[in-house]
Structure formats: C-alpha cells, structure tokens
Protein backbone atom coordinates (compact mmCIF):
# COMPACT_ATOMS: atom_id res chain seq x y z
CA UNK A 1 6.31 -29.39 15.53
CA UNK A 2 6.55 -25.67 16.66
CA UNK A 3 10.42 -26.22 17.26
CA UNK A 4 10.17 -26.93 14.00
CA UNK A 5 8.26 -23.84 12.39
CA UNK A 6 10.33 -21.39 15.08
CA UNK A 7 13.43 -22.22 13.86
CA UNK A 8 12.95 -22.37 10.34
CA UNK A 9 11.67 -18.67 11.01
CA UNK A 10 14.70 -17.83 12.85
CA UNK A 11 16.82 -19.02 10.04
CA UNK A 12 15.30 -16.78 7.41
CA UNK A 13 17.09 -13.76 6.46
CA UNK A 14 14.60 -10.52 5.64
CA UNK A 15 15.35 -8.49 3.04
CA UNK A 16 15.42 -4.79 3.65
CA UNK A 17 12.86 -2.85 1.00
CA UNK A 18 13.87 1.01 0.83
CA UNK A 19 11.42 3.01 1.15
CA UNK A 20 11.89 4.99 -2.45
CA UNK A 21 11.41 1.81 -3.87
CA UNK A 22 8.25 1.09 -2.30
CA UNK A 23 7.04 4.91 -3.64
CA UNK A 24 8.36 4.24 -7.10
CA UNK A 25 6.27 0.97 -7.38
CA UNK A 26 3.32 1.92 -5.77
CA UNK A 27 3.49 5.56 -8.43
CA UNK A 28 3.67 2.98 -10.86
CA UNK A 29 1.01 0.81 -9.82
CA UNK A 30 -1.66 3.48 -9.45
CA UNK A 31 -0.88 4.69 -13.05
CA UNK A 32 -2.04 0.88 -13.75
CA UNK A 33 -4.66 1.00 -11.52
CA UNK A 34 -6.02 4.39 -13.18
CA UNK A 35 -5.57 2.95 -16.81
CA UNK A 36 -7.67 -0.28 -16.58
CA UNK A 37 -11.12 -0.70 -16.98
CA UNK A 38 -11.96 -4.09 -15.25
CA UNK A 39 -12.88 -3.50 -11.75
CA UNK A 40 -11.88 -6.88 -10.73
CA UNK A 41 -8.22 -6.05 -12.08
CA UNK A 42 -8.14 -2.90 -10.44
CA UNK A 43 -9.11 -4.31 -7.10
CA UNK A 44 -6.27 -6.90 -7.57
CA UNK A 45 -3.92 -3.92 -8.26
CA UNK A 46 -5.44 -1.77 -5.71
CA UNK A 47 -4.70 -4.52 -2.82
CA UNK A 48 -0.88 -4.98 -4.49
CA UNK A 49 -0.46 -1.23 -4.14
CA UNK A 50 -1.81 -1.40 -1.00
CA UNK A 51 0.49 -4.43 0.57
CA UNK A 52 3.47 -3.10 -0.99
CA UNK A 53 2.87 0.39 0.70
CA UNK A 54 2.65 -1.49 4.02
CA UNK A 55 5.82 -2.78 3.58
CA UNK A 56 7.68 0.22 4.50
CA UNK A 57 5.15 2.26 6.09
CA UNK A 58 2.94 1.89 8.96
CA UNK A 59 -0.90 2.36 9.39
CA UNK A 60 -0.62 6.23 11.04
CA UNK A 61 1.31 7.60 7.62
CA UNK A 62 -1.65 6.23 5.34
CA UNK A 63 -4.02 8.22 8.00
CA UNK A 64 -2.01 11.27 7.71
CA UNK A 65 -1.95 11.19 3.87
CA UNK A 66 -5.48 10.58 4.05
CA UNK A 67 -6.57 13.61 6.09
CA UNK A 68 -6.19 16.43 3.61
CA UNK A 69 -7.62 14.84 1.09
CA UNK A 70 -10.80 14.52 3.07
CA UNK A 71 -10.47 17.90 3.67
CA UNK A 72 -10.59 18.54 0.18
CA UNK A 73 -13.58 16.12 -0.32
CA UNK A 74 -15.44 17.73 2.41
CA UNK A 75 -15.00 21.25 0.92
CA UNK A 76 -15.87 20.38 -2.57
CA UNK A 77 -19.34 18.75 -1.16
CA UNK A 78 -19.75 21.79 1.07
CA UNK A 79 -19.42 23.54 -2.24
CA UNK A 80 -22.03 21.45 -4.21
C-alpha cells in the first residue's frame, strides 16, 4: 500500500509558481480581504492569502516583513 502512495508521488510533476505571481495574487487578495465585511469571509480569504504566500516564500521572510511593522505598532502605543 505505501509502494503504492510513493510512487504515485514520484510520478507527479510540480508546477513551478513564480514568485511575482504569488505577490500579485496575494496584493489582490488583501484588497478583498480589506473590502468585505463578513468576518467569516475574511478569515477564509485571510488563510488563502496566507497559503498562497507560503507557496513561494518561507516562514523567516513573513518574520522579517513582520518586524517593522511591530516597530511601528510599538511606537504608536508608546505614543498613546
């Protein structure tokens, strides 16, 4: 049975996904994302965006997108 599953694995051919694909769909998504009102739709869109930017990228480039814009979140309550 896992002969079975390995080599129908082995016999699938990935598709390569370029990365300013990935950006141009995710830009698009969270234009969706900031347009609807239902927060169960945006969570659906949310975890799209999300799976499609994993695609491409790894864990460590979300992180370092992240970290200036906790910066900035930081400041601004720093501020308040």
């Amino acid at each position: 049975m896992s002969e079975e599953i390995s080599s129908q694995t082995d016999d699938q051919d990935f598709e390569e996904i370029s990365s300013d694909e990935v950006d141009r769909v995710v830009e698009i998504l969270d234009g969706l994302i900031e347009s609807v009102d239902s927060d169960n739709i945006r969570h659906y869109l949310e975890e799209a965006s999300s799976n499609i930017y994993y695609l491409v990228y790894e864990d460590s480039d979300l992180e370092e997108d992240a970290e200036p814009a906790a910066e900035i979140d930081d400041a601004m309550q720093d501020a308040a």
